[in-house]
Protein backbone atom coordinates (compact mmCIF):
# COMPACT_ATOMS: atom_id res chain seq x y z
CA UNK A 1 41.29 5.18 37.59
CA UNK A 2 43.98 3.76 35.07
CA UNK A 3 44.38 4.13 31.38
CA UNK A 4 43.16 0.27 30.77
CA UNK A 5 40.13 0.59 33.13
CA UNK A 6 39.61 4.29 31.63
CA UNK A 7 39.54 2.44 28.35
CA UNK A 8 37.25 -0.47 29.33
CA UNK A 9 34.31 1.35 30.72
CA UNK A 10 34.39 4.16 27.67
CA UNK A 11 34.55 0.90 25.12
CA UNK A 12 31.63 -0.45 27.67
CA UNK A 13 29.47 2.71 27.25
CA UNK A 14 29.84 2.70 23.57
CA UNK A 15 28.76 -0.91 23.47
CA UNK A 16 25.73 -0.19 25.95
CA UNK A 17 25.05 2.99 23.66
CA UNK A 18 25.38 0.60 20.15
CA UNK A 19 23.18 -1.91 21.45
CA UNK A 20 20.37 0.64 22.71
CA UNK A 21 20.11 2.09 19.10
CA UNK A 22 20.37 -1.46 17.73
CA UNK A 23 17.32 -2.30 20.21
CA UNK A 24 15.62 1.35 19.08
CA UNK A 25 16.07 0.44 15.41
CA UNK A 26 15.19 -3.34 15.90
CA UNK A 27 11.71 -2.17 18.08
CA UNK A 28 10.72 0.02 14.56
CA UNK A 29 7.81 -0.87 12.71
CA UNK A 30 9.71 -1.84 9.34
CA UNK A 31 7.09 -3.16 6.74
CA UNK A 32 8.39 -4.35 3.89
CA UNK A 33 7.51 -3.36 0.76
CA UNK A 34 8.23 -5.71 -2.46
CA UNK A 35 7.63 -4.01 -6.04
CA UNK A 36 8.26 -1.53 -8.65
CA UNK A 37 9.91 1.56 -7.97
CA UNK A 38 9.35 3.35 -11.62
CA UNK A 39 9.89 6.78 -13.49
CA UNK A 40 6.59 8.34 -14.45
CA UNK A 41 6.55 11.16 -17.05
CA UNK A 42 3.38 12.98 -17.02
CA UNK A 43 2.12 14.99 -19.80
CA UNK A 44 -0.62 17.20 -18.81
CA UNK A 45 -2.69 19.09 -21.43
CA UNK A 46 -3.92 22.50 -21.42
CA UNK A 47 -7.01 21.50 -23.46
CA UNK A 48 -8.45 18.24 -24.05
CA UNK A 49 -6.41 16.10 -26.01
CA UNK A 50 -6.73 14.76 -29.64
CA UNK A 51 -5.56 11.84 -31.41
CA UNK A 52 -2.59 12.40 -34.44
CA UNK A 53 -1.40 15.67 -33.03
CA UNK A 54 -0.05 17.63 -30.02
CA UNK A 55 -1.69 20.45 -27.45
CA UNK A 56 -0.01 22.37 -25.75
CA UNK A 57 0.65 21.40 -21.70
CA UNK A 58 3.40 20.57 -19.46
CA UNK A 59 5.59 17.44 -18.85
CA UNK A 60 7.00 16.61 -15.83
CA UNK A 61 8.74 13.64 -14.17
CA UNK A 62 7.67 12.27 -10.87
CA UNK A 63 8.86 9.27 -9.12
CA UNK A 64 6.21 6.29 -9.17
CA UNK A 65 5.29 2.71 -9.43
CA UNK A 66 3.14 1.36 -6.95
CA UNK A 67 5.41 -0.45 -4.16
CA UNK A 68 7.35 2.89 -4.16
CA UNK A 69 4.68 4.95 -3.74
CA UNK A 70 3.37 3.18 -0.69
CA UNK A 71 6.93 2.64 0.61
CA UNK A 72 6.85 6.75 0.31
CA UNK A 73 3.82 7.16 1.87
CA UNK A 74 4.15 4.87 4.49
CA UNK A 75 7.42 6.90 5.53
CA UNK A 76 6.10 10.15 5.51
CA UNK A 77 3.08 9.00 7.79
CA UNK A 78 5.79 7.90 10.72
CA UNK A 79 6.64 4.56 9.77
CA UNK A 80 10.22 3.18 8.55
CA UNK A 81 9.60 1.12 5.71
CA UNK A 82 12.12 -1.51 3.74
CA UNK A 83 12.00 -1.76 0.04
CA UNK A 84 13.10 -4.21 -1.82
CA UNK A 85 13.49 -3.79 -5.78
CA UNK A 86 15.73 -3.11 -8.95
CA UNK A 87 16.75 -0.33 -10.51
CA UNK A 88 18.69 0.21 -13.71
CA UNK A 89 22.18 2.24 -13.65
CA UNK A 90 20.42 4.79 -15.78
CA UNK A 91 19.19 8.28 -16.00
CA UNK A 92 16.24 7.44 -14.71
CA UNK A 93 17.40 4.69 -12.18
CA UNK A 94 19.67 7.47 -10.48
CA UNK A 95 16.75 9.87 -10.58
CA UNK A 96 14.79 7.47 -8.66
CA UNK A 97 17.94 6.29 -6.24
CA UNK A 98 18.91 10.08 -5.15
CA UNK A 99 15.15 10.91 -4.65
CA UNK A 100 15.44 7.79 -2.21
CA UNK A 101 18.13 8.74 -0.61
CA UNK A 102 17.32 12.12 0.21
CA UNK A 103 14.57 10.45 1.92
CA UNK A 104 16.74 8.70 4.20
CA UNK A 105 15.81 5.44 3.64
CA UNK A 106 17.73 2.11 3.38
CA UNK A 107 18.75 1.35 -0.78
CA UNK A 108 20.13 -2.13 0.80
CA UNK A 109 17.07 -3.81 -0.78
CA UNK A 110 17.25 -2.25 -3.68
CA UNK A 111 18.96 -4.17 -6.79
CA UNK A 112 21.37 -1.99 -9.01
CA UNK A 113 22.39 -2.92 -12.30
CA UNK A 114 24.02 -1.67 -15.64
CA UNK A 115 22.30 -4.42 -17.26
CA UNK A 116 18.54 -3.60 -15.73
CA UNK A 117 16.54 -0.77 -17.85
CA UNK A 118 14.74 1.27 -14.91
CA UNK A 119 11.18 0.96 -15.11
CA UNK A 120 9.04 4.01 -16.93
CA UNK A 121 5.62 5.09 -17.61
CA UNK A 122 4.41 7.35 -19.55
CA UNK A 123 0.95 8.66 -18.75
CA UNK A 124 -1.22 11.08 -20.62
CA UNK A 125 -3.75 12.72 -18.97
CA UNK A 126 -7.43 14.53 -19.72
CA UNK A 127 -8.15 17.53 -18.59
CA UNK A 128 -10.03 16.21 -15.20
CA UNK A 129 -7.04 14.85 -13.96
CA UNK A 130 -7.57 11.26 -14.89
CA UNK A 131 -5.32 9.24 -17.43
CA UNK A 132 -6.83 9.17 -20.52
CA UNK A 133 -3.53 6.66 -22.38
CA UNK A 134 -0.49 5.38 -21.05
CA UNK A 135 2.42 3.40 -21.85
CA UNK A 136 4.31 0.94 -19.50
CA UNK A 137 7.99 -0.71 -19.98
CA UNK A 138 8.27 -2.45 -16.79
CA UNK A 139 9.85 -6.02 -17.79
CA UNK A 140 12.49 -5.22 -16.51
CA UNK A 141 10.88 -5.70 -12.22
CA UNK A 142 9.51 -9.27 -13.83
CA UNK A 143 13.60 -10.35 -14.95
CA UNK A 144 15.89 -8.72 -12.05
CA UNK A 145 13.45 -8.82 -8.75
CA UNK A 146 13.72 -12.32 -8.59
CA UNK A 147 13.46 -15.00 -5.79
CA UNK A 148 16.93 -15.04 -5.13
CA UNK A 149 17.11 -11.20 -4.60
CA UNK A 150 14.17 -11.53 -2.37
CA UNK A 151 15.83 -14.46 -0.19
CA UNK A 152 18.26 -12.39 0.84
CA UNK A 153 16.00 -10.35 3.06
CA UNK A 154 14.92 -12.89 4.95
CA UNK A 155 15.86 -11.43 8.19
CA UNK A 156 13.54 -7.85 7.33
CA UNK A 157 10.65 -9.92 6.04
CA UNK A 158 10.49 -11.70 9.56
CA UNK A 159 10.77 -8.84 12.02
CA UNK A 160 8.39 -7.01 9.42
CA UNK A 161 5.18 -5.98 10.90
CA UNK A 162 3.92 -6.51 7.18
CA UNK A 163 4.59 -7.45 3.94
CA UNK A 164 3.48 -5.73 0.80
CA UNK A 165 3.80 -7.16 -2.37
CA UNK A 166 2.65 -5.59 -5.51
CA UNK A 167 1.64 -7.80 -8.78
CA UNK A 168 4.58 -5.91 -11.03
CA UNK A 169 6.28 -8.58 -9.79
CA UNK A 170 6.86 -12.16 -11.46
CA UNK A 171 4.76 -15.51 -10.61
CA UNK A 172 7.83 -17.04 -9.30
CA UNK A 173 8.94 -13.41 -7.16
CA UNK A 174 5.48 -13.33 -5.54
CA UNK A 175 5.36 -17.00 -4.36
CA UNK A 176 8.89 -16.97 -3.15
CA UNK A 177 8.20 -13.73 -1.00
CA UNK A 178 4.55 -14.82 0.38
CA UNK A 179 6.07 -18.46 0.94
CA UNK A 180 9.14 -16.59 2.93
CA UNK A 181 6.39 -14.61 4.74
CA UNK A 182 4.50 -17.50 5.40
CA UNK A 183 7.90 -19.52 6.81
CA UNK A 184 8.05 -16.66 9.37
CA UNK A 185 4.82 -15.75 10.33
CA UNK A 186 4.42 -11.90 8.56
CA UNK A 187 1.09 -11.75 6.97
CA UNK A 188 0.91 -10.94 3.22
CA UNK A 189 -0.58 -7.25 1.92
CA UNK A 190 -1.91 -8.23 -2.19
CA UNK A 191 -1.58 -4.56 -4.38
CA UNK A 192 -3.60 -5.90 -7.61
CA UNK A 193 -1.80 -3.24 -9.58
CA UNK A 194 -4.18 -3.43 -12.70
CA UNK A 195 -7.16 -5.84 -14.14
CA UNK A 196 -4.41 -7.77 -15.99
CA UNK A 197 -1.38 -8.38 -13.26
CA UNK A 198 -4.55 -8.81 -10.52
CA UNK A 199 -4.95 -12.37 -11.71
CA UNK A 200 -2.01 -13.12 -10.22
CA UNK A 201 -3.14 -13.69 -7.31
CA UNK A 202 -3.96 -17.24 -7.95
CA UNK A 203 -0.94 -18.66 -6.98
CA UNK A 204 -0.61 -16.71 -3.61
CA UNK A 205 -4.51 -16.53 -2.19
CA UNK A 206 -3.95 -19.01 0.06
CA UNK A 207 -0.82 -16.74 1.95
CA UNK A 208 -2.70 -13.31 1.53
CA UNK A 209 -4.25 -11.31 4.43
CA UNK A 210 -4.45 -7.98 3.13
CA UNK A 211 -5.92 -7.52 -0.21
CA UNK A 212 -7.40 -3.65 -2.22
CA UNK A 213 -8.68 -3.97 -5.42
CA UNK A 214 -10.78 -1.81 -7.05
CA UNK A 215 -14.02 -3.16 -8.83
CA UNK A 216 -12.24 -4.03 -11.78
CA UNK A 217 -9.55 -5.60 -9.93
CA UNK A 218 -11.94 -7.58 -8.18
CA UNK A 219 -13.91 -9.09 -10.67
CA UNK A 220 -10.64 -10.22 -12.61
CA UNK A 221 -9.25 -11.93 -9.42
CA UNK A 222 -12.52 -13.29 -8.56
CA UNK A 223 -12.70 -14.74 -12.56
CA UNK A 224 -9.25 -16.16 -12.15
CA UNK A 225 -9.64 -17.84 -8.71
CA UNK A 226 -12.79 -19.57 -9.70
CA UNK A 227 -13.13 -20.27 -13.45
CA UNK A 228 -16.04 -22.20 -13.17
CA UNK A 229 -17.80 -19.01 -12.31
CA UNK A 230 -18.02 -16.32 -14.76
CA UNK A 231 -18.22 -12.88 -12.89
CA UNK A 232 -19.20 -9.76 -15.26
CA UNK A 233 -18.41 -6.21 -15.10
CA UNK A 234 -21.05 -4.04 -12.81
CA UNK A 235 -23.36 -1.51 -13.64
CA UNK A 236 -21.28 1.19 -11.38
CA UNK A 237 -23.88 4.43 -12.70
CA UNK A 238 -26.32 5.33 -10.06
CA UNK A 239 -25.79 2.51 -7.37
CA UNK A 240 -26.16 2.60 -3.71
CA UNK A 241 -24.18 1.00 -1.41
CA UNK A 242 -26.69 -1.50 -0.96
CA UNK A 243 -26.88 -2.63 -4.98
CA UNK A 244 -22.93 -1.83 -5.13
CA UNK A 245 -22.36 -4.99 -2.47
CA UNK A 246 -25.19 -7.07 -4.17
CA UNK A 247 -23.37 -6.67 -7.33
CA UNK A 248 -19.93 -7.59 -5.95
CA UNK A 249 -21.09 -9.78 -2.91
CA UNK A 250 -20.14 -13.18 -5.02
CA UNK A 251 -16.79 -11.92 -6.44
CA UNK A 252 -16.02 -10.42 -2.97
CA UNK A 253 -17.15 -14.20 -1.28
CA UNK A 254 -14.89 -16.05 -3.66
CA UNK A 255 -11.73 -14.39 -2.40
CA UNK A 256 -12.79 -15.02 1.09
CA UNK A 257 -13.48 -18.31 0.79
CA UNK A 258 -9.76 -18.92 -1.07
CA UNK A 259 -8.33 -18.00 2.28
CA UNK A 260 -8.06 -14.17 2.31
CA UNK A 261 -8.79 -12.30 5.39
CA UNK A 262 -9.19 -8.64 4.79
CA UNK A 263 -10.48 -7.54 1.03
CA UNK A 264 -10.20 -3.30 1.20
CA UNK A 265 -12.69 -2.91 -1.89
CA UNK A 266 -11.79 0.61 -3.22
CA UNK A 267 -15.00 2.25 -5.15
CA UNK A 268 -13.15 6.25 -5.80
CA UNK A 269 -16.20 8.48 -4.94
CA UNK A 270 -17.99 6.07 -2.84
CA UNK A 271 -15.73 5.32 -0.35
CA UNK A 272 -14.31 1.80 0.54
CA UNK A 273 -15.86 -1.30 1.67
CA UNK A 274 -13.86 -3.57 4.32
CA UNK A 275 -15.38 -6.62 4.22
CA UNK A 276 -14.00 -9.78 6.58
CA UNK A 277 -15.10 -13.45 7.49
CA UNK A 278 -13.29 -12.52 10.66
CA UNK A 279 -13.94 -9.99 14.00
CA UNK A 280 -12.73 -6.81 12.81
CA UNK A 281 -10.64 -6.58 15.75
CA UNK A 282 -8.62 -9.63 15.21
CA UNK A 283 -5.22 -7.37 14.11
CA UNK A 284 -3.69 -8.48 17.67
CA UNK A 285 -3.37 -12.11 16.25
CA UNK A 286 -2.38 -11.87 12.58
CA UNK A 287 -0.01 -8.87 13.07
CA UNK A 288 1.81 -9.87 16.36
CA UNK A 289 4.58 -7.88 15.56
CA UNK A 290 3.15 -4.80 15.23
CA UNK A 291 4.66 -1.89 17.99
CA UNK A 292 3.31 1.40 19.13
CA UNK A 293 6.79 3.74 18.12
CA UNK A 294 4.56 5.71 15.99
CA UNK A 295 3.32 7.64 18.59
CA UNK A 296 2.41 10.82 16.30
CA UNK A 297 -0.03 9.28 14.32
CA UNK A 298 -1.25 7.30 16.57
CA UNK A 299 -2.05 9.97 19.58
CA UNK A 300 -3.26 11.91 16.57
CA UNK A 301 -6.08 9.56 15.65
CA UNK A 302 -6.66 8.03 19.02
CA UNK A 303 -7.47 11.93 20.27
CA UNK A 304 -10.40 11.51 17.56
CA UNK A 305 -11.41 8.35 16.19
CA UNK A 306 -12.03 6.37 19.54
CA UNK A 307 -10.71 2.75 19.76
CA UNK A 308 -13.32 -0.24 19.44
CA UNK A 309 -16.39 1.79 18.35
CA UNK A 310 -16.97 -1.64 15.97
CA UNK A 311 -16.02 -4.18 18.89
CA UNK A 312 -19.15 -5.13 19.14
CA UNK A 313 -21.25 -8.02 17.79
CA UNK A 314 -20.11 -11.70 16.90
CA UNK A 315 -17.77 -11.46 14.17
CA UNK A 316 -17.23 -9.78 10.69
CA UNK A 317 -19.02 -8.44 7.97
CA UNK A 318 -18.92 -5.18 5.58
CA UNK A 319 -18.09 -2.22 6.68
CA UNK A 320 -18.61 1.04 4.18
CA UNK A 321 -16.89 3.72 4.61
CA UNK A 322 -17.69 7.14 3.02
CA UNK A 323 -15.09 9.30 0.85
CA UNK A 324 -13.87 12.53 1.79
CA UNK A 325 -15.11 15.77 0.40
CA UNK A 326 -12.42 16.85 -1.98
CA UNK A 327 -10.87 20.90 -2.18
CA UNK A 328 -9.82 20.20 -5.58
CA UNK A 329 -9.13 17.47 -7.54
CA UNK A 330 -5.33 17.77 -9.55
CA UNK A 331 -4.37 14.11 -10.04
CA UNK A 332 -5.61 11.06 -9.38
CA UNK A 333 -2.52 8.98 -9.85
CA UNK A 334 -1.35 8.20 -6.62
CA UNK A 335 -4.57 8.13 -4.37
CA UNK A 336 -4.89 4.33 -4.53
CA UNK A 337 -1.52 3.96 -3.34
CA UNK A 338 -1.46 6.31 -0.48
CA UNK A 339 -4.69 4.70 0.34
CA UNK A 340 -2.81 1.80 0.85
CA UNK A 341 0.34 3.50 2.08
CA UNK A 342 -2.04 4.99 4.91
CA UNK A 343 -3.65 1.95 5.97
CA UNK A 344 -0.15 -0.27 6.07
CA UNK A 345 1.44 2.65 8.26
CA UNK A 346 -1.70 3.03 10.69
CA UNK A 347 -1.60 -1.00 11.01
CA UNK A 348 2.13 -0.94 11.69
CA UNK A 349 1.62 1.68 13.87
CA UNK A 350 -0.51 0.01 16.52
CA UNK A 351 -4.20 1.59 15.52
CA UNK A 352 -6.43 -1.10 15.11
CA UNK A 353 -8.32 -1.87 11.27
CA UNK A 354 -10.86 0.52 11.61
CA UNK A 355 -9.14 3.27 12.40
CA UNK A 356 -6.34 2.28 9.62
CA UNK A 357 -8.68 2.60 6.90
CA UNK A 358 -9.79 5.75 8.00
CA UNK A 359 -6.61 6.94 7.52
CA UNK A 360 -5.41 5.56 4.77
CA UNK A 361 -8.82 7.33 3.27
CA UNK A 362 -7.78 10.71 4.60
CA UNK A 363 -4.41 9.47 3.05
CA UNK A 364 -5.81 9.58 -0.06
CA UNK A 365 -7.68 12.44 -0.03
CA UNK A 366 -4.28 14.52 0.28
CA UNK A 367 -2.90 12.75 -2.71
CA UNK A 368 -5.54 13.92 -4.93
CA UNK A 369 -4.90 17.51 -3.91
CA UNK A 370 -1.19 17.23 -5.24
CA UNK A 371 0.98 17.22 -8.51
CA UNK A 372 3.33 14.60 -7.19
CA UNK A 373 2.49 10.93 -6.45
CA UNK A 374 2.55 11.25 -2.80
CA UNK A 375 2.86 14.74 -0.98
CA UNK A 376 5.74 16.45 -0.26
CA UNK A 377 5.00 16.25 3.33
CA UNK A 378 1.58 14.92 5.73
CA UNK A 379 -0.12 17.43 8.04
CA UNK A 380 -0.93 15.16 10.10
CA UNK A 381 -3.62 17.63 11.98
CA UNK A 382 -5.73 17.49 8.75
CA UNK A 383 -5.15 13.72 8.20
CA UNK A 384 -6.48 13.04 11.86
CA UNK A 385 -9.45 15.45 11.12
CA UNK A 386 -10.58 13.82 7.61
CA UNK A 387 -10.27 10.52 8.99
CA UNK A 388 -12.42 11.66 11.65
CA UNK A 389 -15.09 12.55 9.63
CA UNK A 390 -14.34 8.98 7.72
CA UNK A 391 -14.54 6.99 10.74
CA UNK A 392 -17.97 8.58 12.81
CA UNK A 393 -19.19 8.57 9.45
CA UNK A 394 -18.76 4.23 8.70
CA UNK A 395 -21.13 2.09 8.92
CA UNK A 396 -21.26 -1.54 9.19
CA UNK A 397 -23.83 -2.55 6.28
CA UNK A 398 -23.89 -6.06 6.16
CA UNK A 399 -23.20 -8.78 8.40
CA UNK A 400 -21.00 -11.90 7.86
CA UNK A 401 -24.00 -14.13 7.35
CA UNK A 402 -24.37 -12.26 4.13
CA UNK A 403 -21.17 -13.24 2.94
């Protein structure tokens, strides 16, 4: 063979070889993830703490902010996700950068900036584990993750599987990346955040699939979706299930009825409630791009929470699902997000809604166990077996007539 055809068929391989891994890398499961990436410092007393003085504890950084924390999770559970942010060119913003990196995950999304002031919060918590104050500076997501940012990514928001947006972001970031979504056909994940940046939601309902508030949440997005209706706090202390949805039922019907299709209704001890106007098994329409590379997780769970165990029956509804016995509890900071994290991988994964929030529950579970945010590492043998005991243990409560 000569030199020149020598040289033709190695360039040829290399092409052949370039555009298999460009295939591999185009075939993964990229959600993208749209939000805060943010520096929390935790202060963690020794004894229960007092007002006008200090107690003695420990202090320790941990990288947070909700988008990041389910862009963390979602990676560690077997699924490549894209974020898209802003960072300052600070202490904390290289903290947060290098921690990324290490990861190895794509910063392409990810704004830089001498003139951005990275996003912090400083939490103190009681002695249980829960946050008893904190203090957020986080203007800085609202002025630098804007729509034009955003527009850039046009390309990763259409092959995505998924979109997540959290509500750190601006009125104007949020429509311009569920309107993008929209444009292209990737349905629309809603993280509430907190009571105040839940009402947010306003402008967006009528793009959102996905949506997991807590009760809070809820009756703040219900409030600001339908101010005709005044919706009041519930009386959470000794309710069933059955009062719980009674309760919430008109809040939860509102959000439907704005155009939302999924509404993941976190209650902490009691579980979740999925609750749908639509078959729960309707995934294959609204999330066509979704693949099966995560093969792990999802041999993992299909070995022990068997596929279409709700396929019955004519349509939606509200589904409870129970809460995981806990080993100990050491912070409850990031169990929300990996809750959401687990779901959003399992979807993008190729298991079907049922068995997602299973997992994102088992998800959760492992956060609470855990200093950090989101644990240094999944085992993914425990995950499967929690969200086994999640799934044979759900029930579907209430049928869509009732919503």
């Amino acid at each position: 063979m000569s030199k020149c055809s020598l040289r033709s068929s190695n360039e040829r391989l290399q092409w052949l070889v370039k555009s298999e891994n460009q295939k591999e890398e185009e075939g993964e499961a990229q959600a993208v993830i749209i939000g805060g990436m943010v520096l929390d410092i935790h202060a963690i007393p020794s004894i229960p703490p007092n007002p006008r003085t200090t107690v003695p504890g420990k202090v320790r950084y941990a990288a947070g902010g909700v988008a990041r924390n389910i862009a963390e999770c979602v990676s560690k559970l077997g699924t490549k996700p894209f974020m898209i942010s802003a960072l300052g060119s600070d202490i904390a913003g290289n903290m947060l950068l290098e921690y990324w990196k290490s990861t190895g995950l794509s910063t392409e999304g990810i704004r830089m900036g001498n003139e951005i002031q990275t996003p912090v919060v400083s939490i103190v918590f009681d002695t249980e584990g829960e946050s008893a104050a904190a203090v957020a500076s986080v203007e800085s997501l609202e002025q630098f993750l804007t729509p034009k940012w955003i527009q850039q990514f046009k390309s990763n928001i259409s092959s995505a599987p998924i979109v997540m947006v959290d509500a750190n972001l601006s009125p104007l970031a949020l429509e311009a990346s569920c309107q993008l979504a929209a444009e292209v056909g990737t349905p629309v994940w809603f993280e509430p955040v907190s009571v105040a940046k839940s009402r947010r939601i306003v402008s967006v309902a009528k793009y959102i699939t996905f949506t997991s508030p807590n009760e809070d949440e809820l009756i703040a997005m219900a409030n600001a979706l339908s101010p005709k209706h005044t919706f009041s706090p519930i009386q959470k202390e000794a309710s069933t299930i059955t009062s719980l949805f009674q309760q919430l039922k008109p809040a939860i019907s509102i959000l439907l009825e704005k155009g939302i299709k999924v509404v993941i209704l976190t209650l902490g001890s009691k579980g979740v409630l999925l609750c749908s106007k639509k078959h729960f098994n309707f995934l294959h329409s609204i999330c066509p791009k979704r693949n099966n590379n995560n093969k792990r997780l999802q041999e993992a769970i299909n070995l022990v929470c068997p596929v279409g165990r709700f396929s019955g029956g004519g349509g939606g509804g509200v589904v409870h699902f129970p809460a995981v016995s806990l080993a100990a509890v050491v912070r409850l900071t990031g169990a929300g997000d990996c809750l959401v994290g687990g779901v959003v991988a399992s979807v993008c994964g190729g298991l079907d809604l049922m068995q997602s929030v299973a997992v994102g529950i088992a998800t959760a579970k492992a956060a609470v166990e855990v200093e950090t945010n989101v644990p240094l590492q999944f085992d993914f043998d425990h995950i499967a077996e929690d969200a086994r005991s999640v799934y044979l243990g759900a029930k579907v409560v209430f049928s869509q007539s009732m919503l």
